[in-house]
PDB file of N, CA and C in Angstrom:
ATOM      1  N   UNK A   1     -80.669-151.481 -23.730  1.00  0.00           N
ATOM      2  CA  UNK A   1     -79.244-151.774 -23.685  1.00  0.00           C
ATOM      3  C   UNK A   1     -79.060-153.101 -22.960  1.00  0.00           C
ATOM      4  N   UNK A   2     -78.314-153.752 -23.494  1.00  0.00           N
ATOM      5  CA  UNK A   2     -78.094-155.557 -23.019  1.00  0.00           C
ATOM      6  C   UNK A   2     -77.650-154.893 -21.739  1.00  0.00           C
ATOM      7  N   UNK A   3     -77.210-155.696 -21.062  1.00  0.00           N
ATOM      8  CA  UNK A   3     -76.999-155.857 -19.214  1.00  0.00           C
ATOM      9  C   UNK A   3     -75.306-155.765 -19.412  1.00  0.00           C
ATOM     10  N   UNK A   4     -75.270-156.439 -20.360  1.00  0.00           N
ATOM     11  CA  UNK A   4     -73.292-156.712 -20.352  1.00  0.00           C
ATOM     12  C   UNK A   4     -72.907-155.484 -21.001  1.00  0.00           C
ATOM     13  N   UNK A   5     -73.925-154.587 -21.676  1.00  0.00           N
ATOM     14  CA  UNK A   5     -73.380-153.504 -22.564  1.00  0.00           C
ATOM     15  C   UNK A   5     -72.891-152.500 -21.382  1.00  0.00           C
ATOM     16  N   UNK A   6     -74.325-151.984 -20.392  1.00  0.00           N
ATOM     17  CA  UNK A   6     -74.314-151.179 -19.087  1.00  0.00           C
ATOM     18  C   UNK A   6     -73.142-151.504 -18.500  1.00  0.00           C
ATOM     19  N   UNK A   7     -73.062-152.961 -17.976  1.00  0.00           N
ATOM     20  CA  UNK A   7     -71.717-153.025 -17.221  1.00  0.00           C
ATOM     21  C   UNK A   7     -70.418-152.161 -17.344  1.00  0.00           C
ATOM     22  N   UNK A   8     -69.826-153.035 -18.776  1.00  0.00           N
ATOM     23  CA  UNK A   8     -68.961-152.569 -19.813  1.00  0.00           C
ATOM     24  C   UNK A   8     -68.969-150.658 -20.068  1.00  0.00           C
ATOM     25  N   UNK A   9     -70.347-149.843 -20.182  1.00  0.00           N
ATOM     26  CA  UNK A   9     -70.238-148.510 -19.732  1.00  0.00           C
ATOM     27  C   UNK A   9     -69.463-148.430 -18.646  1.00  0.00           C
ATOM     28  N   UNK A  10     -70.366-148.453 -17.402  1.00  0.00           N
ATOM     29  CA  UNK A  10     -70.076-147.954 -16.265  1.00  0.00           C
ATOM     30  C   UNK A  10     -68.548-148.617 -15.557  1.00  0.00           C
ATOM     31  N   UNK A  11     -67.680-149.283 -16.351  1.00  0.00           N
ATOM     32  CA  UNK A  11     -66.595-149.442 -15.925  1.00  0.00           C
ATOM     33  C   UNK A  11     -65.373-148.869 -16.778  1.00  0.00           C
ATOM     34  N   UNK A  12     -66.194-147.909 -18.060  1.00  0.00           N
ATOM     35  CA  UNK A  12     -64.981-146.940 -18.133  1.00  0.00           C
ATOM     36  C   UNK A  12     -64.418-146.052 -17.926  1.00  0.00           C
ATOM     37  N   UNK A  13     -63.185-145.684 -17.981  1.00  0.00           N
ATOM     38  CA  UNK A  13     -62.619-144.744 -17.707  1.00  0.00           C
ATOM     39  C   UNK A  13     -63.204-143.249 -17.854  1.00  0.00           C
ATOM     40  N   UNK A  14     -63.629-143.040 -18.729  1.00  0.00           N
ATOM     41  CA  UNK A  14     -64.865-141.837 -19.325  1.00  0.00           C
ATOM     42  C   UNK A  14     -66.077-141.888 -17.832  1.00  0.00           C
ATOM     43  N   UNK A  15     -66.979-143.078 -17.905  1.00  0.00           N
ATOM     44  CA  UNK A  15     -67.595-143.266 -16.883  1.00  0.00           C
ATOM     45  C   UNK A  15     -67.101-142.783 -15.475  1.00  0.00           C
ATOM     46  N   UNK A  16     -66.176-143.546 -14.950  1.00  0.00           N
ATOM     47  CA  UNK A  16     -65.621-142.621 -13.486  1.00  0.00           C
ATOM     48  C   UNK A  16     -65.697-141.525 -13.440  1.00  0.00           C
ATOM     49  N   UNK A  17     -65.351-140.858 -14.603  1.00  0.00           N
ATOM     50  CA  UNK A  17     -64.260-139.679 -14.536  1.00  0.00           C
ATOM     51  C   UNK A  17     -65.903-138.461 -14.549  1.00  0.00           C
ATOM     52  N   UNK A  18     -66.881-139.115 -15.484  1.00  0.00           N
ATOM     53  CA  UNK A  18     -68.437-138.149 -15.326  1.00  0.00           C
ATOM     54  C   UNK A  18     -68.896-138.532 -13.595  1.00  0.00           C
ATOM     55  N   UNK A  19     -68.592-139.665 -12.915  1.00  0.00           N
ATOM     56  CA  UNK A  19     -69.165-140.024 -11.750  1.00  0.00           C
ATOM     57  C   UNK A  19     -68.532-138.785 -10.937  1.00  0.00           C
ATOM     58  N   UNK A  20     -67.285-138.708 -10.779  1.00  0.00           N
ATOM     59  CA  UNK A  20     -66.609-138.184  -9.795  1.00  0.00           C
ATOM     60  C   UNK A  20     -66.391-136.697  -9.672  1.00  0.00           C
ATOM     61  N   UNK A  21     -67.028-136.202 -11.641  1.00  0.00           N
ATOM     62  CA  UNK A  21     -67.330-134.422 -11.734  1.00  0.00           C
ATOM     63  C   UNK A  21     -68.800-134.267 -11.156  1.00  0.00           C
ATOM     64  N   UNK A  22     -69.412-135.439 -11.281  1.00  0.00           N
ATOM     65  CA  UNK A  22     -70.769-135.640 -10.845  1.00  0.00           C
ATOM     66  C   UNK A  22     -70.868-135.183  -8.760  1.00  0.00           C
ATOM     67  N   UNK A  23     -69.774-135.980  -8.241  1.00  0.00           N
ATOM     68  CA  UNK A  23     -69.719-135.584  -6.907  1.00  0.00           C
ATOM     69  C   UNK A  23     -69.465-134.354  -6.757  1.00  0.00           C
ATOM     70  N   UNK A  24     -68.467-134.013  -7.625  1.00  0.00           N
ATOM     71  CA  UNK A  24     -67.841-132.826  -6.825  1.00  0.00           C
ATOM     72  C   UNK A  24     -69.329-131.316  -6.781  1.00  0.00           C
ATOM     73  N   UNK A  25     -69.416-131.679  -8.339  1.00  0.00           N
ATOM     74  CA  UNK A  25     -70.939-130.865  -8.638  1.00  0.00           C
ATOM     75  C   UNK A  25     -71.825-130.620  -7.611  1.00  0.00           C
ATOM     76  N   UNK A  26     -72.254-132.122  -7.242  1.00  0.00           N
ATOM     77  CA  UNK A  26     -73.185-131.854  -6.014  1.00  0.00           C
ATOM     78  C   UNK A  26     -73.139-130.595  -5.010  1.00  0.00           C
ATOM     79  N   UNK A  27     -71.942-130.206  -4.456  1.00  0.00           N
ATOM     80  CA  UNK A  27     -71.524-129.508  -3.678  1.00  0.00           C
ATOM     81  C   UNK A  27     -71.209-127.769  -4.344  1.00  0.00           C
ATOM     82  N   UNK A  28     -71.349-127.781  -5.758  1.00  0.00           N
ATOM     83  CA  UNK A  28     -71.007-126.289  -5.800  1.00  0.00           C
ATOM     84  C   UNK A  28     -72.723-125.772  -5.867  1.00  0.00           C
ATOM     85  N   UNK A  29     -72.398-124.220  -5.786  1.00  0.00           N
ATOM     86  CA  UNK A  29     -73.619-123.369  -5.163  1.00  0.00           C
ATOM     87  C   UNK A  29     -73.739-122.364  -6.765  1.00  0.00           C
ATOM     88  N   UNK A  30     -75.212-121.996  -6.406  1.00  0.00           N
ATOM     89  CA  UNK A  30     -75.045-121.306  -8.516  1.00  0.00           C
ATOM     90  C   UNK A  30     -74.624-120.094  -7.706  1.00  0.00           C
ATOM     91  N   UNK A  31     -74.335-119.572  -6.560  1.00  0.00           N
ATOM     92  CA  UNK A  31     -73.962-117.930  -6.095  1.00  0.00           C
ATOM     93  C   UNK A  31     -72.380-118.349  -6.770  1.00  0.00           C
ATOM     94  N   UNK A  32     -71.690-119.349  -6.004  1.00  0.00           N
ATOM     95  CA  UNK A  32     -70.076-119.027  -6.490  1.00  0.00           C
ATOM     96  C   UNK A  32     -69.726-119.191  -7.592  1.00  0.00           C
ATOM     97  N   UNK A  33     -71.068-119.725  -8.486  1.00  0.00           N
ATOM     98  CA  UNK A  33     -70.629-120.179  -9.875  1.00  0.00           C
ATOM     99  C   UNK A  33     -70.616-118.891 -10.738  1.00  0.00           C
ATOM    100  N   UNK A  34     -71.693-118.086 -10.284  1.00  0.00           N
ATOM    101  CA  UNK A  34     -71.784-116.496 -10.906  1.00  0.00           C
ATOM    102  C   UNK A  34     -71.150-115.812 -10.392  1.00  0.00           C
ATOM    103  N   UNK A  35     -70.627-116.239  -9.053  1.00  0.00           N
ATOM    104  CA  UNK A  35     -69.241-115.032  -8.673  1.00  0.00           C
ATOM    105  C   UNK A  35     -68.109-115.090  -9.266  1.00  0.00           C
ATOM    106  N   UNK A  36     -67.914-116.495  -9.512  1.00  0.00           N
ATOM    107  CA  UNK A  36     -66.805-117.246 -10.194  1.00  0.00           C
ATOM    108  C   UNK A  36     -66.650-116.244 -11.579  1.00  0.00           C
ATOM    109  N   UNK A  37     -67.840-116.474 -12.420  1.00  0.00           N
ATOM    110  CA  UNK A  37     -68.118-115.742 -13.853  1.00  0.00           C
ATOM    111  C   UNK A  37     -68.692-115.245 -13.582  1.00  0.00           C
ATOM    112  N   UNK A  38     -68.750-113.298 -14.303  1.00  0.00           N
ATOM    113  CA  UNK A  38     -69.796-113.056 -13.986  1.00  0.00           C
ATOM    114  C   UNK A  38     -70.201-112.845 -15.350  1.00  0.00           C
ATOM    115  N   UNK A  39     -69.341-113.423 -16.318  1.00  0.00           N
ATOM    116  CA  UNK A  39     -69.891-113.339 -18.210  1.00  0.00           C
ATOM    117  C   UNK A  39     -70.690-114.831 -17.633  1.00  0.00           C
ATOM    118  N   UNK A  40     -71.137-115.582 -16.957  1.00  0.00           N
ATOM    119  CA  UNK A  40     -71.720-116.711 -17.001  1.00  0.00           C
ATOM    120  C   UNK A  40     -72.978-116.814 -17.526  1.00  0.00           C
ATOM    121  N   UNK A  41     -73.804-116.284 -17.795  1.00  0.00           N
ATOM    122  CA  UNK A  41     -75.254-115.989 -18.728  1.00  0.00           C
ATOM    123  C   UNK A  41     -74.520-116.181 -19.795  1.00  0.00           C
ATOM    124  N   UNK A  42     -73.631-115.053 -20.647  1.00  0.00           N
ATOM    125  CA  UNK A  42     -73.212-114.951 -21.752  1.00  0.00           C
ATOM    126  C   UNK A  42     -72.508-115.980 -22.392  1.00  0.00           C
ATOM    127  N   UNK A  43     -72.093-116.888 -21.437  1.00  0.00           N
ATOM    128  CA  UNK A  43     -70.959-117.857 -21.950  1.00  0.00           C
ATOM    129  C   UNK A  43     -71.704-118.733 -21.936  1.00  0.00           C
ATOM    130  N   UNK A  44     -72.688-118.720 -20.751  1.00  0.00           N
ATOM    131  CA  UNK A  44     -73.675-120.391 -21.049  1.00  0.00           C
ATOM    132  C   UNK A  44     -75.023-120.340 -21.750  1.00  0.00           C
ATOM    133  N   UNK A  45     -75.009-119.624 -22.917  1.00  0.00           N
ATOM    134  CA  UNK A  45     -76.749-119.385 -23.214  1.00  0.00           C
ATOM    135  C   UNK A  45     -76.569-119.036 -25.080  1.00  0.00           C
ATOM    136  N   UNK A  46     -77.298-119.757 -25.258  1.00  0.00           N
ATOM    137  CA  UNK A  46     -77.522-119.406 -26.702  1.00  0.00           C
ATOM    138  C   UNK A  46     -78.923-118.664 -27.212  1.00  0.00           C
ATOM    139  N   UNK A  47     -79.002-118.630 -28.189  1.00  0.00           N
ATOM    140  CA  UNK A  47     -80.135-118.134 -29.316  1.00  0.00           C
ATOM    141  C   UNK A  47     -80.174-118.782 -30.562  1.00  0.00           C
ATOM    142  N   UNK A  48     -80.963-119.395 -31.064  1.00  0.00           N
ATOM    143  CA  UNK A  48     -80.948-120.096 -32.520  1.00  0.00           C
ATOM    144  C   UNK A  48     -82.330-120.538 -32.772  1.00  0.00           C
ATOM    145  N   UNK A  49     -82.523-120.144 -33.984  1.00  0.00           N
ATOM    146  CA  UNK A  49     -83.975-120.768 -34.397  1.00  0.00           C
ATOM    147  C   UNK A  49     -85.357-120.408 -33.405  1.00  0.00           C
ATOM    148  N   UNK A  50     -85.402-119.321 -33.200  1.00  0.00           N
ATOM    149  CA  UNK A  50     -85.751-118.715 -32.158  1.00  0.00           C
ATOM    150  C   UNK A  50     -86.634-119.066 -30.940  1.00  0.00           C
ATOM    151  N   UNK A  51     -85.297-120.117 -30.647  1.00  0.00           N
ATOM    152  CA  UNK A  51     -85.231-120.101 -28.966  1.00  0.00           C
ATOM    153  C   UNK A  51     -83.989-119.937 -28.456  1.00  0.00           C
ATOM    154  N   UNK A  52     -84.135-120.033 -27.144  1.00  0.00           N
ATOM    155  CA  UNK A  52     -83.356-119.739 -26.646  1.00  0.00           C
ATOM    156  C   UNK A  52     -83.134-120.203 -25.393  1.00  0.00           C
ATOM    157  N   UNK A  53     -81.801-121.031 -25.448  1.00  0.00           N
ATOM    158  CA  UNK A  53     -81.440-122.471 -23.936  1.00  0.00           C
ATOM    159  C   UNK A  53     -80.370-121.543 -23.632  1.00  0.00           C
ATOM    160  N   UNK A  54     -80.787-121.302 -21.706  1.00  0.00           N
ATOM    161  CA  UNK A  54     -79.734-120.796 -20.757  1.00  0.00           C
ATOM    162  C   UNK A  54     -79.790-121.862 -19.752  1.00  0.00           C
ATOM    163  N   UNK A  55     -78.543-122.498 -19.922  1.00  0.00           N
ATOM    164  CA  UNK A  55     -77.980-123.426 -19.538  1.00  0.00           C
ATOM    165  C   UNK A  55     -76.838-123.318 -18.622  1.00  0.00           C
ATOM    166  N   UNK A  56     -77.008-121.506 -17.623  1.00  0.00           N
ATOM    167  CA  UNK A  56     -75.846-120.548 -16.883  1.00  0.00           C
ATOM    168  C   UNK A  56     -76.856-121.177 -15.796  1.00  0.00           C
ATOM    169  N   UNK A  57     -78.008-121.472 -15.210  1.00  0.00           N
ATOM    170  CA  UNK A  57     -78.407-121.666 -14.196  1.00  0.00           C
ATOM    171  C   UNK A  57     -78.464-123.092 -13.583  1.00  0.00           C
ATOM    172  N   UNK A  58     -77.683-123.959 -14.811  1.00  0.00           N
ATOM    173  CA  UNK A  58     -77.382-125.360 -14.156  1.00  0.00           C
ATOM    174  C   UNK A  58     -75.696-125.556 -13.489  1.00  0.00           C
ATOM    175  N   UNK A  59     -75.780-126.984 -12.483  1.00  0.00           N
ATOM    176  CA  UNK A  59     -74.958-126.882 -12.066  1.00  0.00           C
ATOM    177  C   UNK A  59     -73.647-127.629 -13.214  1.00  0.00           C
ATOM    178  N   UNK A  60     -72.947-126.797 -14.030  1.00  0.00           N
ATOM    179  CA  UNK A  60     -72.136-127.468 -15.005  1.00  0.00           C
ATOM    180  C   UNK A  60     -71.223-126.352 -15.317  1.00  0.00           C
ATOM    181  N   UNK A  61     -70.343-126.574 -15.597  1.00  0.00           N
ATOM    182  CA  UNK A  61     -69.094-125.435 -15.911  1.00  0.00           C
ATOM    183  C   UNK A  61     -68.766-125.744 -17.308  1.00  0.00           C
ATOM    184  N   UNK A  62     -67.637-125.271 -17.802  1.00  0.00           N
ATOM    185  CA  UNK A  62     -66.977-125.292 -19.243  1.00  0.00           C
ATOM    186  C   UNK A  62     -66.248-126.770 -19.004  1.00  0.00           C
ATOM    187  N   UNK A  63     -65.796-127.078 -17.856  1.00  0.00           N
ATOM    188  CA  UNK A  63     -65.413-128.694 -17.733  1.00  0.00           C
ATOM    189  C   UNK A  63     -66.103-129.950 -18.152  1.00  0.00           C
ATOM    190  N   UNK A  64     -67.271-129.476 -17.672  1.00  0.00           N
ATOM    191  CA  UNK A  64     -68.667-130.456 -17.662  1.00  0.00           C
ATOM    192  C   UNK A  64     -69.209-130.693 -18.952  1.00  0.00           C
ATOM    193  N   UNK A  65     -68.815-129.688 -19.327  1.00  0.00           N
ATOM    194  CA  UNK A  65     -69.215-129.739 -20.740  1.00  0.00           C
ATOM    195  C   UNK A  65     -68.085-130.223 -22.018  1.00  0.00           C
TER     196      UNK A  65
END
């Protein structure tokens, strides 16, 4: 990626806005995230083509996504 392209990323609006879900993230815990949900396995995990990505034990919500 050219140098002026990166810049031009990281000064959009989209950009901040992943930086600053990015902070807050830092700080949540996977206990309150499963207390929070407790369908959270079910809501964050698929099956297809037989595998299967559980994606309930990262730090990311339905926002993040």
């Amino acid at each position: 990626m050219p140098h002026n392209a990166h810049t031009a990323l990281v000064q959009t609006t989209a950009y901040q806005a992943l930086l600053s879900h990015h902070t807050d993230a830092t700080r949540w815990h996977m206990r309150d995230l499963f207390a929070a949900d407790p369908e959270r396995f079910n809501n964050m995990s698929l099956t297809a083509a037989g595998l299967m990505l559980d994606y309930s034990k990262q730090r990311t919500t339905k926002a993040t996504l």
